[in-house]
PDB file of N, CA and C in Angstrom:
ATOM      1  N   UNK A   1     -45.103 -16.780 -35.668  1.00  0.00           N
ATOM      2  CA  UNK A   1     -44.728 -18.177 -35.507  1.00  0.00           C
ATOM      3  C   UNK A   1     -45.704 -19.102 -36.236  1.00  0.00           C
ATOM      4  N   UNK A   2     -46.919 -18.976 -35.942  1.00  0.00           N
ATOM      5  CA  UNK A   2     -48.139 -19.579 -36.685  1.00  0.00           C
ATOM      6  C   UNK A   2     -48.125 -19.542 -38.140  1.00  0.00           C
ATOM      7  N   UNK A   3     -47.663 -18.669 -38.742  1.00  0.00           N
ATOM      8  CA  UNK A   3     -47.296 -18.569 -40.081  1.00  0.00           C
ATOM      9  C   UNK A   3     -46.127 -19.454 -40.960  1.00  0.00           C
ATOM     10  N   UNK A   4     -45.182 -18.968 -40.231  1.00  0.00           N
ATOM     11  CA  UNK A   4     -43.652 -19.931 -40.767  1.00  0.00           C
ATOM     12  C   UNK A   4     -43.879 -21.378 -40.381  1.00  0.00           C
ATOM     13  N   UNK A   5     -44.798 -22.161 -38.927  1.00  0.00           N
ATOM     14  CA  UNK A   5     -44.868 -23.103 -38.898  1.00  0.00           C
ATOM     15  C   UNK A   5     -46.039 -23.244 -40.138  1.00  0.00           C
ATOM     16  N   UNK A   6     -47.262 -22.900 -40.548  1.00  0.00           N
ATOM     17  CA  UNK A   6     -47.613 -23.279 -41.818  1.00  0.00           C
ATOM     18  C   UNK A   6     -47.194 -23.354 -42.789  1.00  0.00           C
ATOM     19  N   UNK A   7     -46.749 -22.490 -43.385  1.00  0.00           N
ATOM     20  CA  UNK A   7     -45.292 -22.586 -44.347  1.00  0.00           C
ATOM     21  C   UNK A   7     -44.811 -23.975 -44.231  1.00  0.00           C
ATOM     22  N   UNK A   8     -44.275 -24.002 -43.098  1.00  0.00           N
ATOM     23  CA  UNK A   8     -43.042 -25.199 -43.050  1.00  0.00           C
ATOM     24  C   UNK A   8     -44.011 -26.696 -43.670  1.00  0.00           C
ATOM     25  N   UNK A   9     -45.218 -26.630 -42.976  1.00  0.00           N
ATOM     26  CA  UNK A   9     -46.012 -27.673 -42.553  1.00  0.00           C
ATOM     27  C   UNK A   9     -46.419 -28.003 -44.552  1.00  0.00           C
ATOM     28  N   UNK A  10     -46.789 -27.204 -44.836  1.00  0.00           N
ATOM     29  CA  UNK A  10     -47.078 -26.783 -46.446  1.00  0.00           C
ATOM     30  C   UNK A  10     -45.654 -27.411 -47.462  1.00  0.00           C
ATOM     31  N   UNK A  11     -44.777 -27.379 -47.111  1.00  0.00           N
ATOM     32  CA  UNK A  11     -43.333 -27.638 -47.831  1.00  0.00           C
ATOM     33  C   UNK A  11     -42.796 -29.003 -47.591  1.00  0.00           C
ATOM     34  N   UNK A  12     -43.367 -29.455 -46.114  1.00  0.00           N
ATOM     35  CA  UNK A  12     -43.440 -30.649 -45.953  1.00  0.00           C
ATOM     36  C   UNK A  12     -44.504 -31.798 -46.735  1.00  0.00           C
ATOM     37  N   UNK A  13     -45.671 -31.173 -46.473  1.00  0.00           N
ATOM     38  CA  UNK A  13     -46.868 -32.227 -47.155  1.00  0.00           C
ATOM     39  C   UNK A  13     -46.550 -32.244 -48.786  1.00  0.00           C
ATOM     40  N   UNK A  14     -46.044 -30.929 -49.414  1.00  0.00           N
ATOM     41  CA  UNK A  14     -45.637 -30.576 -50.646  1.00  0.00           C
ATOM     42  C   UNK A  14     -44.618 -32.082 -51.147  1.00  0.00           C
ATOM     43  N   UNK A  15     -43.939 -32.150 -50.450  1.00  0.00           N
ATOM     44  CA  UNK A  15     -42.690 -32.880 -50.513  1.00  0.00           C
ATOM     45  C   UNK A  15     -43.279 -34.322 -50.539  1.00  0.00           C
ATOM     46  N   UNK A  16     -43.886 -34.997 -49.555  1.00  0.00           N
ATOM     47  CA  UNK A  16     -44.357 -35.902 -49.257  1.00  0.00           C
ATOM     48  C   UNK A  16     -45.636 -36.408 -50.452  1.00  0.00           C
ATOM     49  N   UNK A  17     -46.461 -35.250 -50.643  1.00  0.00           N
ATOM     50  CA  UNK A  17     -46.987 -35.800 -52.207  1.00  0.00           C
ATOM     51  C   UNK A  17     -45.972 -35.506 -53.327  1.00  0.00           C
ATOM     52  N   UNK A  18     -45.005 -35.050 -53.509  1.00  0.00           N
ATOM     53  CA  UNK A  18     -44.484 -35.510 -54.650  1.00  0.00           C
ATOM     54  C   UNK A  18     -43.587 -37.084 -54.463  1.00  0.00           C
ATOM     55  N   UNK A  19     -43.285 -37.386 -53.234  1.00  0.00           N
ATOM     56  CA  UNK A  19     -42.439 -38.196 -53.019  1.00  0.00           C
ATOM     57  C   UNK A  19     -43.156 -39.648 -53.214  1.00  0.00           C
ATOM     58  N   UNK A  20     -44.131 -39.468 -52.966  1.00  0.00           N
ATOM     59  CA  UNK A  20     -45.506 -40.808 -53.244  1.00  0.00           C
ATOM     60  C   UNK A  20     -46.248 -40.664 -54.434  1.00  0.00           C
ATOM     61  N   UNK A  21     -46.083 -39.372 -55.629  1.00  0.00           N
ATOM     62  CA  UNK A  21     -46.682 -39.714 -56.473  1.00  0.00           C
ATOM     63  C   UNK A  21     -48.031 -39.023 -56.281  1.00  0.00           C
ATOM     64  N   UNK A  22     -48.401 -38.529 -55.295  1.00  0.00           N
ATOM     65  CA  UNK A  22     -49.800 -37.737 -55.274  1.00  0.00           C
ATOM     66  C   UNK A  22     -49.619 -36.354 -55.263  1.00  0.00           C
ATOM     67  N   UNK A  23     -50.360 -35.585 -54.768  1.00  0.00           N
ATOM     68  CA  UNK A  23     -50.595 -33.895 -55.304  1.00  0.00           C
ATOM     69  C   UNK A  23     -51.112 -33.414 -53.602  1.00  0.00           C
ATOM     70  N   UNK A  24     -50.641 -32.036 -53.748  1.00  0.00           N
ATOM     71  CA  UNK A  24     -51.585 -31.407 -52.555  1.00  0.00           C
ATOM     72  C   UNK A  24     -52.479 -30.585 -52.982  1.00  0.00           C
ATOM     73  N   UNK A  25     -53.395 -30.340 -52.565  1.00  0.00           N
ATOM     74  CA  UNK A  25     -54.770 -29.276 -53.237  1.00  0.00           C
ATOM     75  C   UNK A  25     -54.771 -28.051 -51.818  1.00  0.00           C
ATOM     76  N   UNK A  26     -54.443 -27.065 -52.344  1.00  0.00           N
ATOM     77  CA  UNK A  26     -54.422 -25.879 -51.259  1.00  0.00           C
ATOM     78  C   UNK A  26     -55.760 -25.018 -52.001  1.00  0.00           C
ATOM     79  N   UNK A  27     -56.518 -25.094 -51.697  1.00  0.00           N
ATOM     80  CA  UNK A  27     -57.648 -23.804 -52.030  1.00  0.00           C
ATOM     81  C   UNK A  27     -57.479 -22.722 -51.415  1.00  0.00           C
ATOM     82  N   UNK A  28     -57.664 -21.816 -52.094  1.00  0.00           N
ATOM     83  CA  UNK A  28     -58.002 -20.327 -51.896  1.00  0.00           C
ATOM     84  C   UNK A  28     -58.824 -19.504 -51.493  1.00  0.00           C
ATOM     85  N   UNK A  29     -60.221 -20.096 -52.012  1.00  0.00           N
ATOM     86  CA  UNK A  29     -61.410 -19.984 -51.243  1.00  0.00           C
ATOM     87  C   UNK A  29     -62.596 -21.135 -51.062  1.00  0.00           C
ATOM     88  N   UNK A  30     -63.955 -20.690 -50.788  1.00  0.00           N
ATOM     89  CA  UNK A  30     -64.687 -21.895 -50.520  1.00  0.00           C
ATOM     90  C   UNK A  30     -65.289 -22.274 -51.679  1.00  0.00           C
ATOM     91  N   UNK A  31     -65.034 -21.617 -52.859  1.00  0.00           N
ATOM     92  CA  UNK A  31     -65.429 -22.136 -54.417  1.00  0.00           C
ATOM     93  C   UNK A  31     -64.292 -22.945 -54.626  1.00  0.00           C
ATOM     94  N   UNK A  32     -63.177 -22.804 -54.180  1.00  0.00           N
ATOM     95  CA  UNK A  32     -61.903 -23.606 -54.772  1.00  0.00           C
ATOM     96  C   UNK A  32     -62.037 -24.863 -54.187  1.00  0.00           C
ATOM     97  N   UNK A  33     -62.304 -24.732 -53.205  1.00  0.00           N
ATOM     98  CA  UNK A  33     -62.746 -26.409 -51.777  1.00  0.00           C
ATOM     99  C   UNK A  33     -63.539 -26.942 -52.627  1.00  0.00           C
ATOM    100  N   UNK A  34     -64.798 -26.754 -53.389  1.00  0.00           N
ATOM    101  CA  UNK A  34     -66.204 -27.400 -53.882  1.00  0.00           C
ATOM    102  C   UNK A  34     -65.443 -27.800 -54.912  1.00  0.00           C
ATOM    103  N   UNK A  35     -64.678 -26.923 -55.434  1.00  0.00           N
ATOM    104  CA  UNK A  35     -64.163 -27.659 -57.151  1.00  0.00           C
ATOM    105  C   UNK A  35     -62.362 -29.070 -56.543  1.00  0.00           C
ATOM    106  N   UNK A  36     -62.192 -29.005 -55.303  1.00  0.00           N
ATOM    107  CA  UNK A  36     -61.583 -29.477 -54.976  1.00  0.00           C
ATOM    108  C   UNK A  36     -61.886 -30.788 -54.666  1.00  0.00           C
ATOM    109  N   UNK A  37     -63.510 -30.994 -53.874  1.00  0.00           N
ATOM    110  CA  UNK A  37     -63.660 -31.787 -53.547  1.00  0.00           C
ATOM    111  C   UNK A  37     -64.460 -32.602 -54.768  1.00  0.00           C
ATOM    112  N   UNK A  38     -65.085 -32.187 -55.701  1.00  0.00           N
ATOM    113  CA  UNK A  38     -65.586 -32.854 -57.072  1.00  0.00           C
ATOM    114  C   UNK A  38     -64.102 -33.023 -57.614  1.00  0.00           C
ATOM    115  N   UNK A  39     -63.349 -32.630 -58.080  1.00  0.00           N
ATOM    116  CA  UNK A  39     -61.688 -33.367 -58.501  1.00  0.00           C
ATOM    117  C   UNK A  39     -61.306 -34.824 -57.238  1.00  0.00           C
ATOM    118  N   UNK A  40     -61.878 -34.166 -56.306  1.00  0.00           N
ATOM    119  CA  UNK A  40     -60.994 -35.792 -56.079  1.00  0.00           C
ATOM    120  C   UNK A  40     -62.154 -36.862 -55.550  1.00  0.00           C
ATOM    121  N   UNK A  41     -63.185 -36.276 -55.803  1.00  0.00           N
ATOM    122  CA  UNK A  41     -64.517 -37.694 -55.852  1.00  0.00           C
ATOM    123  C   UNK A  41     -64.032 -38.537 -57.284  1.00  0.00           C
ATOM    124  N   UNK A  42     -63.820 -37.436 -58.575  1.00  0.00           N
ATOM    125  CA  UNK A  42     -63.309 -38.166 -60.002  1.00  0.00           C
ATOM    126  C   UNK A  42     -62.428 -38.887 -59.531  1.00  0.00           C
ATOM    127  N   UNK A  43     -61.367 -38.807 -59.282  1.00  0.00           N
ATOM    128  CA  UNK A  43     -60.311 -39.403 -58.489  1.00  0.00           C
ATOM    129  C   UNK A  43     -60.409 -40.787 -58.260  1.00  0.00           C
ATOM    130  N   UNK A  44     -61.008 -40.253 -56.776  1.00  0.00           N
ATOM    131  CA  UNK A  44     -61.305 -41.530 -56.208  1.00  0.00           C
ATOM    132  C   UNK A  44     -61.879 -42.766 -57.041  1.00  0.00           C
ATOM    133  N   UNK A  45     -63.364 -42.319 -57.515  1.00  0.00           N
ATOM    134  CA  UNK A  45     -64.225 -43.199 -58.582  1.00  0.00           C
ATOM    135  C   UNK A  45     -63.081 -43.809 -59.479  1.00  0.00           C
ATOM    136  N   UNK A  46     -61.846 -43.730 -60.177  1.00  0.00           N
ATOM    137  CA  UNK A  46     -60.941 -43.473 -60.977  1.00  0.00           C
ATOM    138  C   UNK A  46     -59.732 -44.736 -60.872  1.00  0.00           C
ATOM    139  N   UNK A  47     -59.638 -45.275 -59.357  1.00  0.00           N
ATOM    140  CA  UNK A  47     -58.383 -45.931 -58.729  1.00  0.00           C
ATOM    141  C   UNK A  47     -58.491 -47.239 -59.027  1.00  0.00           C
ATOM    142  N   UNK A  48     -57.202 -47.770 -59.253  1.00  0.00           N
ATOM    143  CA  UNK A  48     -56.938 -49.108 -59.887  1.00  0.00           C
ATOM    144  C   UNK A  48     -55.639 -49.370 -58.791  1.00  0.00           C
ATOM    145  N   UNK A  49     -56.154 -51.025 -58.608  1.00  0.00           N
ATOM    146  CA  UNK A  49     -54.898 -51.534 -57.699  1.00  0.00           C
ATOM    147  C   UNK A  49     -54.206 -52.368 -59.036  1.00  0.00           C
ATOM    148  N   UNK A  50     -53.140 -52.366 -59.170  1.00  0.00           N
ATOM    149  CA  UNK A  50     -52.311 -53.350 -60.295  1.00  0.00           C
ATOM    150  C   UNK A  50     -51.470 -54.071 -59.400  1.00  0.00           C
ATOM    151  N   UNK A  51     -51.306 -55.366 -59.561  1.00  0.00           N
ATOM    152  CA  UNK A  51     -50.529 -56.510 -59.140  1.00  0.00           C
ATOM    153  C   UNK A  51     -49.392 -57.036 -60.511  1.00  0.00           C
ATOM    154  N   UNK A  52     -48.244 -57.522 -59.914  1.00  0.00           N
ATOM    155  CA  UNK A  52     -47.385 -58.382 -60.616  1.00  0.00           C
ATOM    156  C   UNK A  52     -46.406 -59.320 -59.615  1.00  0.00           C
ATOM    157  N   UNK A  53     -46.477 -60.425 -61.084  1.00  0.00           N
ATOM    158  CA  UNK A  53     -45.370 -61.368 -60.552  1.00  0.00           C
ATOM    159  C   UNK A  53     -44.006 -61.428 -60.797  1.00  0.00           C
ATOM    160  N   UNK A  54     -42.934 -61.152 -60.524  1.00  0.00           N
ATOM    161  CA  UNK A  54     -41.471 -60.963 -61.036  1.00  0.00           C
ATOM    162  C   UNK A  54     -41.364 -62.242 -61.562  1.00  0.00           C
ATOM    163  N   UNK A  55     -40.163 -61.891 -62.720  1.00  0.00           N
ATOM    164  CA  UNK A  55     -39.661 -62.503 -63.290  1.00  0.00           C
ATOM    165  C   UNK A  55     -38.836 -64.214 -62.609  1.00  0.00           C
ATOM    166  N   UNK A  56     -38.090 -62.776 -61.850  1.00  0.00           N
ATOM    167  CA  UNK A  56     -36.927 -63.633 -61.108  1.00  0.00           C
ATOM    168  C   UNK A  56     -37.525 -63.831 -59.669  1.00  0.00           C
ATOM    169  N   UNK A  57     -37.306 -65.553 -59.676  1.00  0.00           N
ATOM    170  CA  UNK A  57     -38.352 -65.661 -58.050  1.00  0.00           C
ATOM    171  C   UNK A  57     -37.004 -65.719 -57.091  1.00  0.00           C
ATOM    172  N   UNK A  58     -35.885 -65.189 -57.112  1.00  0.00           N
ATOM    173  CA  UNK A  58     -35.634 -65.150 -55.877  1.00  0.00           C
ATOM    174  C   UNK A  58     -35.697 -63.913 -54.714  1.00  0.00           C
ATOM    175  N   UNK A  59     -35.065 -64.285 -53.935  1.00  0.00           N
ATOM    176  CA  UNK A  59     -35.866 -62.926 -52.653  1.00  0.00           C
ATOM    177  C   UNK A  59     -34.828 -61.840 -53.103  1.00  0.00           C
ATOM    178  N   UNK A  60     -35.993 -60.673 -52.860  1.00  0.00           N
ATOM    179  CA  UNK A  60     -35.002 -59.520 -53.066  1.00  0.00           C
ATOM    180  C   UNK A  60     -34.166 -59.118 -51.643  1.00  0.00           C
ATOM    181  N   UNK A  61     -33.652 -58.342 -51.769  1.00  0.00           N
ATOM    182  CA  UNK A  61     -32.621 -57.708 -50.909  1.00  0.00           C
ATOM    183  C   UNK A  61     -33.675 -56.882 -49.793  1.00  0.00           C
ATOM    184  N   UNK A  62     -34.159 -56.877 -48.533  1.00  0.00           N
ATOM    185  CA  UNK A  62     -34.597 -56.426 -47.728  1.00  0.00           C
ATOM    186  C   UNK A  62     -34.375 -54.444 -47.874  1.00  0.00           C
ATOM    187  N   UNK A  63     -35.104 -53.740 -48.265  1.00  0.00           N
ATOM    188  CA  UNK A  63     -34.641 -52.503 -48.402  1.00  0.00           C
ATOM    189  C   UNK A  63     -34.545 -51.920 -49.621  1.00  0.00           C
ATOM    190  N   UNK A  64     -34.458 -52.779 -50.654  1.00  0.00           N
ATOM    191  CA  UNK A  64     -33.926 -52.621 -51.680  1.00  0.00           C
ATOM    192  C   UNK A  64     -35.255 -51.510 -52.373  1.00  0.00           C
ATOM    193  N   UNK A  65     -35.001 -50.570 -53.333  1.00  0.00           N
ATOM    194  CA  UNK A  65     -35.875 -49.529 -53.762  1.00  0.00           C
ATOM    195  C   UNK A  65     -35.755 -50.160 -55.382  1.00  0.00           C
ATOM    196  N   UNK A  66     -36.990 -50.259 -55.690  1.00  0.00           N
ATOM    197  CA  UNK A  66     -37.861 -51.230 -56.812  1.00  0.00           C
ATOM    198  C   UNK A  66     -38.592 -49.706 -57.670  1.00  0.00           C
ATOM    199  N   UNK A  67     -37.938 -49.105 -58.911  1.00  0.00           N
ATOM    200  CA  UNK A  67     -38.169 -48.193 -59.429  1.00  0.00           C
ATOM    201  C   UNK A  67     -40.013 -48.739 -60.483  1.00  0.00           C
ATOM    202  N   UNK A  68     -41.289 -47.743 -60.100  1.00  0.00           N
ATOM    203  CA  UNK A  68     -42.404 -48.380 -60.618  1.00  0.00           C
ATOM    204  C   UNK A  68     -42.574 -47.265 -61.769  1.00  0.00           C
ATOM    205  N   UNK A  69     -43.442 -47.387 -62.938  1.00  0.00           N
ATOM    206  CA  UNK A  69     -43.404 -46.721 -64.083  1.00  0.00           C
ATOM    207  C   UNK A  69     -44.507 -47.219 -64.337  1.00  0.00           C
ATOM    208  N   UNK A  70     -45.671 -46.026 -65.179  1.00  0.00           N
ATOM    209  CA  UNK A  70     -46.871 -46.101 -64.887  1.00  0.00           C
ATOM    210  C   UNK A  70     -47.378 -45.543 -66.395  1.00  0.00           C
ATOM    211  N   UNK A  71     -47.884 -45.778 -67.079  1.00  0.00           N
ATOM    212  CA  UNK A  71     -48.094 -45.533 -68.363  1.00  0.00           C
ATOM    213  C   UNK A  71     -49.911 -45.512 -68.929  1.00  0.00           C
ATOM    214  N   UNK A  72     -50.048 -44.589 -69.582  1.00  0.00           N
ATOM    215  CA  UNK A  72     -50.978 -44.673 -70.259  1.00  0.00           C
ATOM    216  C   UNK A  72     -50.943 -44.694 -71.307  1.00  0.00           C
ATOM    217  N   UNK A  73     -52.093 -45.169 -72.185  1.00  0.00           N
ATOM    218  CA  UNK A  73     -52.627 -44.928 -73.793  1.00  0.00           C
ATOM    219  C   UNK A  73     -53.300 -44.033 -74.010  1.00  0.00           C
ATOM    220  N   UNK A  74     -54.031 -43.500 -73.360  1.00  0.00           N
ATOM    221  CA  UNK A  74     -54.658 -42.568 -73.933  1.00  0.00           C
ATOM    222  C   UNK A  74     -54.116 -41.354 -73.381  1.00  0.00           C
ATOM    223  N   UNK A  75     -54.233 -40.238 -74.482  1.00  0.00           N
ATOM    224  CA  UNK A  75     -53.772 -39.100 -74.224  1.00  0.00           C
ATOM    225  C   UNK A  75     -54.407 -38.179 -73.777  1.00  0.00           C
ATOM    226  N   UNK A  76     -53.838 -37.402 -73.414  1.00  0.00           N
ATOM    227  CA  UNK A  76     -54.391 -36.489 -71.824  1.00  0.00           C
ATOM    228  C   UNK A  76     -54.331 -36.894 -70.785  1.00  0.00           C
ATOM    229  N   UNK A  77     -54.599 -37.959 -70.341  1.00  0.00           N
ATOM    230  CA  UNK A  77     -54.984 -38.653 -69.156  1.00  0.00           C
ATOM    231  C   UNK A  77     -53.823 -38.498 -68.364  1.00  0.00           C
ATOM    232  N   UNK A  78     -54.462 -37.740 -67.120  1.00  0.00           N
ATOM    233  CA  UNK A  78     -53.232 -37.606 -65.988  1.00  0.00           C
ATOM    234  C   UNK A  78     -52.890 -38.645 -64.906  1.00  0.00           C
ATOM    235  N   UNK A  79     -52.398 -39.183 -64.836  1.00  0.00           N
ATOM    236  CA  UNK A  79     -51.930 -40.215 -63.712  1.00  0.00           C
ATOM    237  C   UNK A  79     -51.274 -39.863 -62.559  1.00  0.00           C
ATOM    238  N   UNK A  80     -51.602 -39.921 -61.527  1.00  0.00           N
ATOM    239  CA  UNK A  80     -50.409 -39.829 -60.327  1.00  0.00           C
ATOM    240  C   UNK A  80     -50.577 -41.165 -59.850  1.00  0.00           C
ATOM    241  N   UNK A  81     -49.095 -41.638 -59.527  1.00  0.00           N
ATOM    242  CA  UNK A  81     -48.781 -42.759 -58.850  1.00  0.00           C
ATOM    243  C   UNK A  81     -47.440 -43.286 -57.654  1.00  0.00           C
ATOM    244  N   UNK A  82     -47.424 -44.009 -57.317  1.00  0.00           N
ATOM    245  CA  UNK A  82     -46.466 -44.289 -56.558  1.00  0.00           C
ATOM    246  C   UNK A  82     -44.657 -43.884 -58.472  1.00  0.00           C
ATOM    247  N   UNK A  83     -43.361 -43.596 -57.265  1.00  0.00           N
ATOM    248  CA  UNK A  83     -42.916 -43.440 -58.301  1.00  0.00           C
ATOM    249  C   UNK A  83     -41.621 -44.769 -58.209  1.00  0.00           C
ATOM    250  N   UNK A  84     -41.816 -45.328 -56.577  1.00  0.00           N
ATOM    251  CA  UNK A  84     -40.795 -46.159 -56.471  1.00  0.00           C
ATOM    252  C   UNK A  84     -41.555 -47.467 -55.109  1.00  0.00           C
ATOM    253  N   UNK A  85     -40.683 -48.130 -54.920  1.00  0.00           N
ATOM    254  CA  UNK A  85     -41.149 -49.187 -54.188  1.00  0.00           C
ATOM    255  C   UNK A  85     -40.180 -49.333 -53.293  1.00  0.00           C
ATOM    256  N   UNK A  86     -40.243 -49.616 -51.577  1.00  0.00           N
ATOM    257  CA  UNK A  86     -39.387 -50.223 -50.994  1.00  0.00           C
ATOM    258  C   UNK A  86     -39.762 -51.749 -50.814  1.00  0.00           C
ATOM    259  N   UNK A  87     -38.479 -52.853 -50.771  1.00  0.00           N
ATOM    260  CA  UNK A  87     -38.924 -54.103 -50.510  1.00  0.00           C
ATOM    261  C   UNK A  87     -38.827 -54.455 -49.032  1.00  0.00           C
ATOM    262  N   UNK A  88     -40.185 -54.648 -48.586  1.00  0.00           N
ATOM    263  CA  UNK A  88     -40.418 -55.142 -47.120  1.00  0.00           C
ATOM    264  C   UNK A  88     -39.248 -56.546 -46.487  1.00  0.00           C
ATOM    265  N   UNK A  89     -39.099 -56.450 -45.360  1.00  0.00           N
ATOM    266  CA  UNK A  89     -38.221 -57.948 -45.133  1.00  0.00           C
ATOM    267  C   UNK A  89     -39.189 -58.821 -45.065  1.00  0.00           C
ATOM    268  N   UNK A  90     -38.349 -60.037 -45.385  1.00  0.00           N
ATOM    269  CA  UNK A  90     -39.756 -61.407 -45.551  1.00  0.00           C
ATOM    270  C   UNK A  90     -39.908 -61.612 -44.165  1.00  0.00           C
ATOM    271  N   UNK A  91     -41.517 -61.945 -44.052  1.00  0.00           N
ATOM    272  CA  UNK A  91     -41.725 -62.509 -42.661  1.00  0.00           C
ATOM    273  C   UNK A  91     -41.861 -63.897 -42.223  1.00  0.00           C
TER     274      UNK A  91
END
Protein backbone atom coordinates (compact mmCIF):
# COMPACT_ATOMS: atom_id res chain seq x y z
CA UNK A 1 0.00 0.00 0.00
CA UNK A 2 2.88 2.38 1.03
CA UNK A 3 4.30 1.98 -2.30
CA UNK A 4 1.33 2.58 -4.85
CA UNK A 5 0.33 5.45 -2.44
CA UNK A 6 3.97 6.90 -3.30
CA UNK A 7 3.66 6.27 -6.73
CA UNK A 8 0.38 7.93 -6.78
CA UNK A 9 1.70 10.85 -4.56
CA UNK A 10 4.85 11.12 -7.22
CA UNK A 11 2.33 11.37 -10.42
CA UNK A 12 0.49 13.83 -8.64
CA UNK A 13 3.34 16.38 -7.62
CA UNK A 14 4.70 15.31 -11.28
CA UNK A 15 1.57 16.78 -12.70
CA UNK A 16 1.29 19.75 -10.56
CA UNK A 17 4.94 20.92 -11.52
CA UNK A 18 4.32 20.61 -14.96
CA UNK A 19 1.00 22.32 -14.61
CA UNK A 20 2.73 25.55 -12.93
CA UNK A 21 5.69 25.50 -14.99
CA UNK A 22 8.16 24.08 -12.35
CA UNK A 23 10.02 20.63 -12.15
CA UNK A 24 10.15 17.89 -9.46
CA UNK A 25 13.71 16.76 -8.35
CA UNK A 26 13.47 13.02 -7.10
CA UNK A 27 17.08 11.97 -6.04
CA UNK A 28 18.39 8.73 -5.92
CA UNK A 29 20.86 9.04 -3.48
CA UNK A 30 22.49 11.45 -0.94
CA UNK A 31 25.03 12.71 -3.72
CA UNK A 32 21.95 13.37 -5.91
CA UNK A 33 20.18 15.56 -2.81
CA UNK A 34 23.71 17.76 -2.55
CA UNK A 35 23.71 18.26 -6.38
CA UNK A 36 19.96 18.90 -5.94
CA UNK A 37 20.13 21.25 -3.46
CA UNK A 38 23.16 23.49 -5.22
CA UNK A 39 20.65 23.39 -8.57
CA UNK A 40 18.07 25.00 -6.82
CA UNK A 41 20.15 27.56 -4.55
CA UNK A 42 21.21 28.65 -8.62
CA UNK A 43 17.65 28.79 -9.00
CA UNK A 44 16.58 30.53 -6.44
CA UNK A 45 19.61 33.31 -6.66
CA UNK A 46 18.17 33.35 -10.46
CA UNK A 47 14.19 34.59 -9.91
CA UNK A 48 12.65 37.52 -11.51
CA UNK A 49 9.12 38.87 -10.72
CA UNK A 50 7.85 40.56 -14.21
CA UNK A 51 4.84 42.89 -14.09
CA UNK A 52 2.53 44.27 -16.97
CA UNK A 53 -0.05 46.62 -17.88
CA UNK A 54 -2.76 45.44 -20.50
CA UNK A 55 -3.51 46.98 -23.29
CA UNK A 56 -7.17 46.94 -22.97
CA UNK A 57 -8.27 48.51 -19.53
CA UNK A 58 -11.40 46.92 -19.30
CA UNK A 59 -12.19 44.15 -16.63
CA UNK A 60 -11.59 40.82 -17.65
CA UNK A 61 -14.03 38.08 -17.31
CA UNK A 62 -13.72 36.61 -13.65
CA UNK A 63 -12.10 33.05 -14.40
CA UNK A 64 -11.00 33.73 -17.50
CA UNK A 65 -7.39 31.71 -18.29
CA UNK A 66 -4.76 34.45 -19.59
CA UNK A 67 -2.20 32.23 -21.75
CA UNK A 68 1.72 33.64 -20.33
CA UNK A 69 4.84 33.07 -22.72
CA UNK A 70 8.21 33.46 -21.46
CA UNK A 71 11.17 33.97 -23.67
CA UNK A 72 14.71 34.24 -23.66
CA UNK A 73 17.78 35.65 -25.63
CA UNK A 74 20.21 33.91 -24.74
CA UNK A 75 20.75 30.48 -25.67
CA UNK A 76 20.81 27.62 -23.49
CA UNK A 77 19.21 29.22 -20.83
CA UNK A 78 16.50 27.12 -19.26
CA UNK A 79 13.46 28.79 -17.98
CA UNK A 80 10.62 27.32 -16.06
CA UNK A 81 7.63 29.39 -15.60
CA UNK A 82 4.12 29.80 -14.93
CA UNK A 83 2.48 28.57 -18.41
CA UNK A 84 -1.02 30.25 -17.94
CA UNK A 85 -2.88 32.69 -15.69
CA UNK A 86 -6.26 32.56 -13.99
CA UNK A 87 -8.10 36.02 -13.64
CA UNK A 88 -9.01 36.60 -9.94
CA UNK A 89 -12.67 38.31 -9.39
CA UNK A 90 -12.32 42.04 -8.67
CA UNK A 91 -12.61 42.90 -5.12
Amino acid sequence: NYARATKQREEQLTALAQETGGRILLPSSTEGIIKQVEQVSRDIEAQYVVTYAPKRLFEPTSGAVRPINVFSRRIGLRLFSLRSHVVAPAT
